[in-house]
Protein backbone atom coordinates (compact mmCIF):
# COMPACT_ATOMS: atom_id res chain seq x y z
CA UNK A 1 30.88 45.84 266.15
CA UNK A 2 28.54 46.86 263.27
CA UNK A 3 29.90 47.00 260.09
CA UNK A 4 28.53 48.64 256.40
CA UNK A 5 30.33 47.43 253.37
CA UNK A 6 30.35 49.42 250.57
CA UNK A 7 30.61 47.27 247.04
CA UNK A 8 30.22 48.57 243.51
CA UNK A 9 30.46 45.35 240.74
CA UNK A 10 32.39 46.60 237.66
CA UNK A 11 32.76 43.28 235.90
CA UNK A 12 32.49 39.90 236.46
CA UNK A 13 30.84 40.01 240.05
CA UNK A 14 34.30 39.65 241.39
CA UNK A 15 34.25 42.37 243.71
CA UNK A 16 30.67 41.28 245.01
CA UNK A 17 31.99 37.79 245.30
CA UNK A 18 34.96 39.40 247.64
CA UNK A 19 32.29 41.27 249.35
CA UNK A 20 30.21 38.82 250.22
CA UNK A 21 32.73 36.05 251.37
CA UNK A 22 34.09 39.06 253.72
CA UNK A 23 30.52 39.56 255.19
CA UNK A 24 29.94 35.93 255.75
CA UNK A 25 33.38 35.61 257.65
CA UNK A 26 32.76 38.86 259.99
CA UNK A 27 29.35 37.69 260.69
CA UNK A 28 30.04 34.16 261.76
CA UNK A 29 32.77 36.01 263.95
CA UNK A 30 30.04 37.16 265.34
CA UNK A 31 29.64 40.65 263.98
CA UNK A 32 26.80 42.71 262.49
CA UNK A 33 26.77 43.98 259.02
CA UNK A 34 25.25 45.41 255.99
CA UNK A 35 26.28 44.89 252.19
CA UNK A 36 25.75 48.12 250.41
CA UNK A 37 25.64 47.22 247.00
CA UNK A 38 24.83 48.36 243.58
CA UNK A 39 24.12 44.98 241.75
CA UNK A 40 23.43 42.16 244.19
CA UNK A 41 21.87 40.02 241.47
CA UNK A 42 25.00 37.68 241.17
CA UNK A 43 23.73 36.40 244.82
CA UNK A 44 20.91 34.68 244.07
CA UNK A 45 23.58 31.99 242.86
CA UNK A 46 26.65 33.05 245.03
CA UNK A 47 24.99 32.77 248.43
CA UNK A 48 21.24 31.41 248.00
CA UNK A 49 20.90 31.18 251.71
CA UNK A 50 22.18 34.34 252.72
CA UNK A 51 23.88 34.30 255.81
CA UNK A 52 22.82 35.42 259.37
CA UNK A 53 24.33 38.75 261.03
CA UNK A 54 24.65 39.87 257.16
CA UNK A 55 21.75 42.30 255.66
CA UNK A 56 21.88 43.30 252.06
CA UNK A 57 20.92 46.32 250.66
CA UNK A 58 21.02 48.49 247.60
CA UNK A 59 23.59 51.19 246.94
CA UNK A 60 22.23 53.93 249.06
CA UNK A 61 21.62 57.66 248.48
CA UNK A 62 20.93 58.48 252.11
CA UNK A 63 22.66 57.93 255.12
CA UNK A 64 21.08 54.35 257.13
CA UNK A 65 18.06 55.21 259.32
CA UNK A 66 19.87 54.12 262.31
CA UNK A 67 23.43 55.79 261.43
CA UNK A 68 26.46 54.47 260.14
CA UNK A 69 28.06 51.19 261.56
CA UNK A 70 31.43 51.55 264.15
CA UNK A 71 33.27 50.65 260.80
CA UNK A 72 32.96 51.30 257.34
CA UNK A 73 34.79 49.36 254.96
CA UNK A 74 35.11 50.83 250.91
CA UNK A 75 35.91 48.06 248.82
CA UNK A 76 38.38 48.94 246.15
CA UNK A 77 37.92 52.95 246.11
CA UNK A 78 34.34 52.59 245.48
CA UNK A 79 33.91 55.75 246.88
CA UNK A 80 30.97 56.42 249.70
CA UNK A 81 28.15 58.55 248.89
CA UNK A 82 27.68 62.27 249.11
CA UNK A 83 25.87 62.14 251.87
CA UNK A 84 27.85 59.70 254.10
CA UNK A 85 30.62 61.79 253.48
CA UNK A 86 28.62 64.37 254.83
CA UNK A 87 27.71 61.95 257.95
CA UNK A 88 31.49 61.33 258.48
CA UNK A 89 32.34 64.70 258.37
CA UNK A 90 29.78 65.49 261.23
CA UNK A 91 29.78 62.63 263.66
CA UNK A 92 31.47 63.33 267.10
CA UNK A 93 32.60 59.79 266.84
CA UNK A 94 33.08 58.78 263.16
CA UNK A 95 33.38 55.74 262.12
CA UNK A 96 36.37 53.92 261.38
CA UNK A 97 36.90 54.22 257.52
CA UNK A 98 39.16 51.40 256.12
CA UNK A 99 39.45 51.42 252.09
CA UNK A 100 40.11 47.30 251.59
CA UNK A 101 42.40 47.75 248.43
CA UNK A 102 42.73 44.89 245.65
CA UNK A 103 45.33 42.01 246.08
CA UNK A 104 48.77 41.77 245.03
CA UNK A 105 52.26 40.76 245.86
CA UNK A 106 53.90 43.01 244.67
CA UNK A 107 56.57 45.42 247.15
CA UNK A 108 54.56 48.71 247.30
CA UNK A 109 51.41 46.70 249.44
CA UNK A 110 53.88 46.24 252.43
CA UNK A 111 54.88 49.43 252.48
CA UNK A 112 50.89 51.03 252.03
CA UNK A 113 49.45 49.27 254.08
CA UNK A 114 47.41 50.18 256.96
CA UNK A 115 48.87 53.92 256.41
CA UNK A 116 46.02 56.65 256.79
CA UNK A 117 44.78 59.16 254.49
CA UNK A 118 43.74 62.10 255.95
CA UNK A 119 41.06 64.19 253.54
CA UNK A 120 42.06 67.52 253.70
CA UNK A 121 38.62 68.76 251.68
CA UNK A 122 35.53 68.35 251.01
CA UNK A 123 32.35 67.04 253.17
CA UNK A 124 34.48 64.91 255.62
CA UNK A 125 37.60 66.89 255.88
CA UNK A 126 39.74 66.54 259.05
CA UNK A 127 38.27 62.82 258.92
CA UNK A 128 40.96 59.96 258.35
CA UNK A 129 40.49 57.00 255.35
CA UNK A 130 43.00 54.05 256.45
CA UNK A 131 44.21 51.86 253.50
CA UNK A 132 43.92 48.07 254.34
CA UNK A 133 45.94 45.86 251.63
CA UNK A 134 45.26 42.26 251.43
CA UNK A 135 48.30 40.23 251.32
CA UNK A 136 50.65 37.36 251.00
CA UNK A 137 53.13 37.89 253.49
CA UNK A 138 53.20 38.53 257.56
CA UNK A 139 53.52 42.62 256.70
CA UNK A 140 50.20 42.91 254.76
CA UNK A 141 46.78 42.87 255.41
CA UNK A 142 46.28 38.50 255.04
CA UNK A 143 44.18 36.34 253.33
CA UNK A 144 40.01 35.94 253.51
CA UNK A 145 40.24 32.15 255.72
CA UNK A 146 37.46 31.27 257.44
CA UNK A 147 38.07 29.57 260.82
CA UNK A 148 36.50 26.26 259.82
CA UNK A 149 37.94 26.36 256.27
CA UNK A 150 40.42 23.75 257.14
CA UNK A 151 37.77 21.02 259.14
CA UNK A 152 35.41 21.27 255.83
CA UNK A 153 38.13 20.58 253.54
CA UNK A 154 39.56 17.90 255.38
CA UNK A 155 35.66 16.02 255.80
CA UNK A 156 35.16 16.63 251.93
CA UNK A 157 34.67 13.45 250.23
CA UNK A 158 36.35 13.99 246.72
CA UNK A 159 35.43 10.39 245.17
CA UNK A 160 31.76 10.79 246.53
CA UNK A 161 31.59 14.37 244.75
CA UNK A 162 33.37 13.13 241.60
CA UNK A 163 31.03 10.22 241.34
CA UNK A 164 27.85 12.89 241.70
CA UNK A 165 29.36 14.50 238.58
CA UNK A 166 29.70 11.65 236.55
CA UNK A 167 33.63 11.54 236.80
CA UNK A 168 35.60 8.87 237.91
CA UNK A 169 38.11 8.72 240.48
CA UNK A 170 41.10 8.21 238.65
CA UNK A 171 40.22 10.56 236.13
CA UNK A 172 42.08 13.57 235.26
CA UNK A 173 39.70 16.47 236.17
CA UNK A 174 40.66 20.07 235.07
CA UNK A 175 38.50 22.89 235.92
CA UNK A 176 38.14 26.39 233.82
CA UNK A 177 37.10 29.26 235.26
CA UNK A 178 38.87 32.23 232.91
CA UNK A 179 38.44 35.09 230.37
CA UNK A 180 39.73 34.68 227.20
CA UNK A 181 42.67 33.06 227.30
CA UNK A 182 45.26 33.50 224.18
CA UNK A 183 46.01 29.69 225.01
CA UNK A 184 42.79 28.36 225.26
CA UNK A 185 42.99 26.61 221.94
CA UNK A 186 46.55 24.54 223.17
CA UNK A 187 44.61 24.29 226.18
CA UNK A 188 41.97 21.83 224.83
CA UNK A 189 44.69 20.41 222.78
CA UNK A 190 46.41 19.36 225.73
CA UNK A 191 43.73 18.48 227.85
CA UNK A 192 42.36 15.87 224.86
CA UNK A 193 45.63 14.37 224.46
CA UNK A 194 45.83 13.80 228.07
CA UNK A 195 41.99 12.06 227.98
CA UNK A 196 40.95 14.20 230.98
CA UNK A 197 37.66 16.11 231.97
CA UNK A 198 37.43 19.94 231.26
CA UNK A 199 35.01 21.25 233.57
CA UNK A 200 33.94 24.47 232.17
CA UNK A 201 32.05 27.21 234.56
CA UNK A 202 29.27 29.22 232.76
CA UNK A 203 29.88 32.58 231.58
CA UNK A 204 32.80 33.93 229.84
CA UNK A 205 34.58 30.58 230.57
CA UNK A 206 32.11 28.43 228.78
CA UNK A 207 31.32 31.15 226.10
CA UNK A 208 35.03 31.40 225.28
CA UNK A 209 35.48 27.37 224.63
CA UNK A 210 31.68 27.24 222.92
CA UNK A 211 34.01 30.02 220.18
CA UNK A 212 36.96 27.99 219.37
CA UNK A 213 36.92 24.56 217.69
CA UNK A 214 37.35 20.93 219.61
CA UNK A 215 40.07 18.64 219.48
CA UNK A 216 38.84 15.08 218.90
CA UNK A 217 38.66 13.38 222.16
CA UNK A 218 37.96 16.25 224.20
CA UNK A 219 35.76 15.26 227.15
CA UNK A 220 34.00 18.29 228.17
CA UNK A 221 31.60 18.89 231.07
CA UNK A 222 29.49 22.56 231.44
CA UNK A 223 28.54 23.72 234.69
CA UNK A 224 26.12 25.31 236.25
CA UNK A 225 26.41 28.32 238.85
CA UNK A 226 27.28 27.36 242.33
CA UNK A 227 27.59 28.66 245.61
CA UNK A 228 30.62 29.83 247.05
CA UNK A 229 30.81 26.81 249.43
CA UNK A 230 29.95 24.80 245.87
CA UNK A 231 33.10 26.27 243.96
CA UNK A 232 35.53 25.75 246.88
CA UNK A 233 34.58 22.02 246.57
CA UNK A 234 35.34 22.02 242.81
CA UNK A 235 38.50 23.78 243.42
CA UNK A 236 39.31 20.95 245.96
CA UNK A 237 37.98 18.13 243.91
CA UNK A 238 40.09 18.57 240.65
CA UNK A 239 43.84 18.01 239.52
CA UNK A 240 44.50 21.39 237.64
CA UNK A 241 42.44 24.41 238.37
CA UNK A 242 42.83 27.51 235.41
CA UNK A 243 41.17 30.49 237.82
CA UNK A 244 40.91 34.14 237.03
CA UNK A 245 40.50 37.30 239.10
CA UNK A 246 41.43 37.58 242.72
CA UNK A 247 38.54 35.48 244.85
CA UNK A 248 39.30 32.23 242.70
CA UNK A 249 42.51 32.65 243.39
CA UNK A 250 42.51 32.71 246.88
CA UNK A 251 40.24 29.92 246.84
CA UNK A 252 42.81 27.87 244.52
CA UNK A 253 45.19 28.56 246.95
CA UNK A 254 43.64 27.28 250.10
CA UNK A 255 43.10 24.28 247.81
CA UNK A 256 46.29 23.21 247.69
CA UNK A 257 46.00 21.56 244.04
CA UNK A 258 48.13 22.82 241.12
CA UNK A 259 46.36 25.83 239.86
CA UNK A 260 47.23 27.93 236.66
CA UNK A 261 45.91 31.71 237.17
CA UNK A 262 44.55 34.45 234.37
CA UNK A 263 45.27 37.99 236.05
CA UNK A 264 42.85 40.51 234.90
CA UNK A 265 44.17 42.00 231.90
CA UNK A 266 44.92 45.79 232.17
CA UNK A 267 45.25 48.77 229.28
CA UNK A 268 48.60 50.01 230.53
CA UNK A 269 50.15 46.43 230.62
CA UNK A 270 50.29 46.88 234.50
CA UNK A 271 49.16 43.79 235.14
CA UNK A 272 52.17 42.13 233.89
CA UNK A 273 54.52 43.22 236.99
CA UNK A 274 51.69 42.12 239.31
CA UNK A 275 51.98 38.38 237.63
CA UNK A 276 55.44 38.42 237.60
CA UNK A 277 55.30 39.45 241.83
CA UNK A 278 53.08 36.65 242.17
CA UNK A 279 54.98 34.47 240.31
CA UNK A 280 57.64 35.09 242.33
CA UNK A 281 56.25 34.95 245.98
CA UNK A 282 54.54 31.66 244.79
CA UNK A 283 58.28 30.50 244.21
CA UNK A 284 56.29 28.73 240.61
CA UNK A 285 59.34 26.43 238.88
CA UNK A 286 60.00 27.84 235.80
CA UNK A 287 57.31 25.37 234.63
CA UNK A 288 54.87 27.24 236.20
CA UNK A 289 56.18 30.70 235.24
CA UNK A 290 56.20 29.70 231.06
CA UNK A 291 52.86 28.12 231.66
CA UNK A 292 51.57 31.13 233.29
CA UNK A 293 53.29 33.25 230.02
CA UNK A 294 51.43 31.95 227.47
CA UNK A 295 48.16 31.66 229.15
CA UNK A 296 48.24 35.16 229.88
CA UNK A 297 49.26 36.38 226.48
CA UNK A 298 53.37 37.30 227.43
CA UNK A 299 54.55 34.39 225.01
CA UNK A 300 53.24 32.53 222.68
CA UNK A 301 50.28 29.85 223.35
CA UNK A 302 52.43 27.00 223.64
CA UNK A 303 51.55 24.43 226.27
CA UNK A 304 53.16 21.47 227.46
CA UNK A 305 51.53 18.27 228.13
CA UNK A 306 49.86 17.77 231.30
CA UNK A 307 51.84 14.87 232.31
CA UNK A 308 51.73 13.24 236.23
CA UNK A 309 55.55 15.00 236.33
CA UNK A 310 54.49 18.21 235.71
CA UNK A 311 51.06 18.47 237.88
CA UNK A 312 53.32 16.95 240.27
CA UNK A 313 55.99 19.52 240.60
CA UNK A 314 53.14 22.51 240.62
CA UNK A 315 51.46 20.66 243.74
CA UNK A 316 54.36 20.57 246.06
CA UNK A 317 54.69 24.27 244.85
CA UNK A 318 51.41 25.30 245.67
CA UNK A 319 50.92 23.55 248.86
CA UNK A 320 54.27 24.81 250.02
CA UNK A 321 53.09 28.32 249.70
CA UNK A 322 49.36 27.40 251.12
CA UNK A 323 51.78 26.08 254.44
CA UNK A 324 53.27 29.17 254.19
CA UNK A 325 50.01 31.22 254.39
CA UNK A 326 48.92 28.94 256.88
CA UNK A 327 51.12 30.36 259.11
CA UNK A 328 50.05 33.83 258.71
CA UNK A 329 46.75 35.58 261.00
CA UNK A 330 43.77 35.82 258.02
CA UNK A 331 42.47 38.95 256.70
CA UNK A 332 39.62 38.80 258.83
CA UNK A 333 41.39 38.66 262.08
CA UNK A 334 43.70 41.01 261.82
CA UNK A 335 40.92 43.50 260.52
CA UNK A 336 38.91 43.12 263.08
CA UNK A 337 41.79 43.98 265.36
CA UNK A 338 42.78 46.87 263.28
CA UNK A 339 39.22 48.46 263.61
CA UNK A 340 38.96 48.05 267.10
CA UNK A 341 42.72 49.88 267.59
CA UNK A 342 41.21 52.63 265.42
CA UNK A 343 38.42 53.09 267.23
């Protein structure tokens, strides 16, 4: 099938880094698509090399020369232009219109997902939007996995990567990738006292450290941007990852190493039940849950030590639930398979 993605980036590039790892995986599946997009920039670093089967273009204003693709996926409401509305609303064969929704556990994704949404106005009325959630459990839309995520993993040589980066292999390596954490400060605290390597990724990450004063001791290593295939291997390579957003993650997940997420902070304090549904899926010790508090600003920034104990207990927790996803069809299979039902 041919496929347009629709992406607007609000912040961060974490919707274009979605995007694109969604492209990649459809088009190595075998598929033909095209990244609508109204700030690509973030690629030059994300995906260097592109990817064949996947054409990028800018946000269009027009309908494509050569029609729409069989499906049409709108990434988090971005809403499609005037005129492909128009287009939808006209076709004797629409497209299949999927609206790929943003991640959470909590209950209210089982029960939306894959329900339609017929428009009842406008340009495309009669026409039919179909909400696709990405999930954690069998009932929800899956996880991005690409088929050969496992085999690279398993041939990645962590001591010959932690040697390329100056670390060695007994060292304790902790990666940042983050906003601005209300614990960053016990953070380095704890991360000095335990002699370990911070291994800060640029941006907001590296600017928010670069703000706050250093512990004595604190061993601290700044990176550079990296491919996507790049920051899976970091994620793999280290003994605490602190991710943010919802593509890191993922990615921490499939890593199967403790990890220590920032949710993206909302006005309305919303994103304190979507934590909390996380928290709870992930089965997190209570550990996990207090750490996870104060590093997202719901206690205060109070950290315990990083101890072998600790790191330890969030492992087995994490890799539990990575079996557990394991065991579940990825997003990218089962969409496929929706699209072609709706079609």
């Amino acid at each position: 099938m041919t496929w347009d993605i629709l992406c607007r980036v609000v912040d961060n590039h974490g919707d274009l880094g979605v995007c694109w790892r969604l492209a990649a995986d459809l088009a190595a599946r075998g598929e033909q698509v095209h990244l609508w997009c109204d700030d690509a920039s973030a690629l030059a670093w994300m995906a260097p090399q592109g990817r064949a089967g996947v054409q990028v273009h800018p946000w269009p204003q027009a309908t494509p020369a050569g029609g729409l693709g069989e499906v049409v996926v709108e990434a988090f409401g971005c809403e499609p232009p005037m005129a492909w509305l128009q287009a939808f609303g006209q076709a004797a064969e629409p497209p299949v219109w999927i609206n790929l929704e943003y991640l959470s556990a909590e209950a209210y994704v089982a029960r939306c997902h894959a329900l339609p949404s017929p428009l009842m106005a406008g340009p495309a009325a009669g026409r039919t939007r179909w909400f696709y959630y990405p999930g954690f459990t069998p009932d929800t839309g899956g996880l991005l996995r690409e088929p050969d995520l496992l085999q690279r993993q398993a041939a990645f040589d962590g001591p010959a990567w932690r040697r390329q980066q100056g670390l060695a292999a007994g060292d304790l390596v902790v990666s940042l990738f983050c906003y601005e954490p209300p614990a960053l400060s016990a953070l380095l605290q704890r991360v000095a006292m335990a002699g370990a390597q911070l291994l800060v990724t640029p941006g907001r990450a590296s600017a928010a450290v670069r703000a706050l004063p250093h512990p004595p001791g604190l061993c601290l290593h700044w990176l550079a941007p990296r491919p996507q295939p790049e920051f899976d291997a970091l994620l793999w390579a280290c003994d605490l990852n602190c991710v943010r957003g919802e593509d890191s993650l993922v990615r921490a997940l499939w890593a199967g190493q403790p990890l220590v997420w920032q949710i993206y902070p909302q006005d309305d304090g919303a994103h304190h039940d979507k934590l909390q549904a996380f928290l709870d899926w992930l089965q997190a010790p209570p550990s996990l849950h207090a750490f996870h508090a104060a590093w997202n600003g719901l206690a205060a920034p109070e950290l315990p030590p990083l101890s072998a104990a600790l790191l330890g207990e969030w492992r087995a927790c994490v890799q539990a639930a990575r079996d557990r996803l394991l065991a579940q069809p990825d997003l990218v299979s089962q969409l496929r398979d929706f699209a072609a039902e709706k079609r």
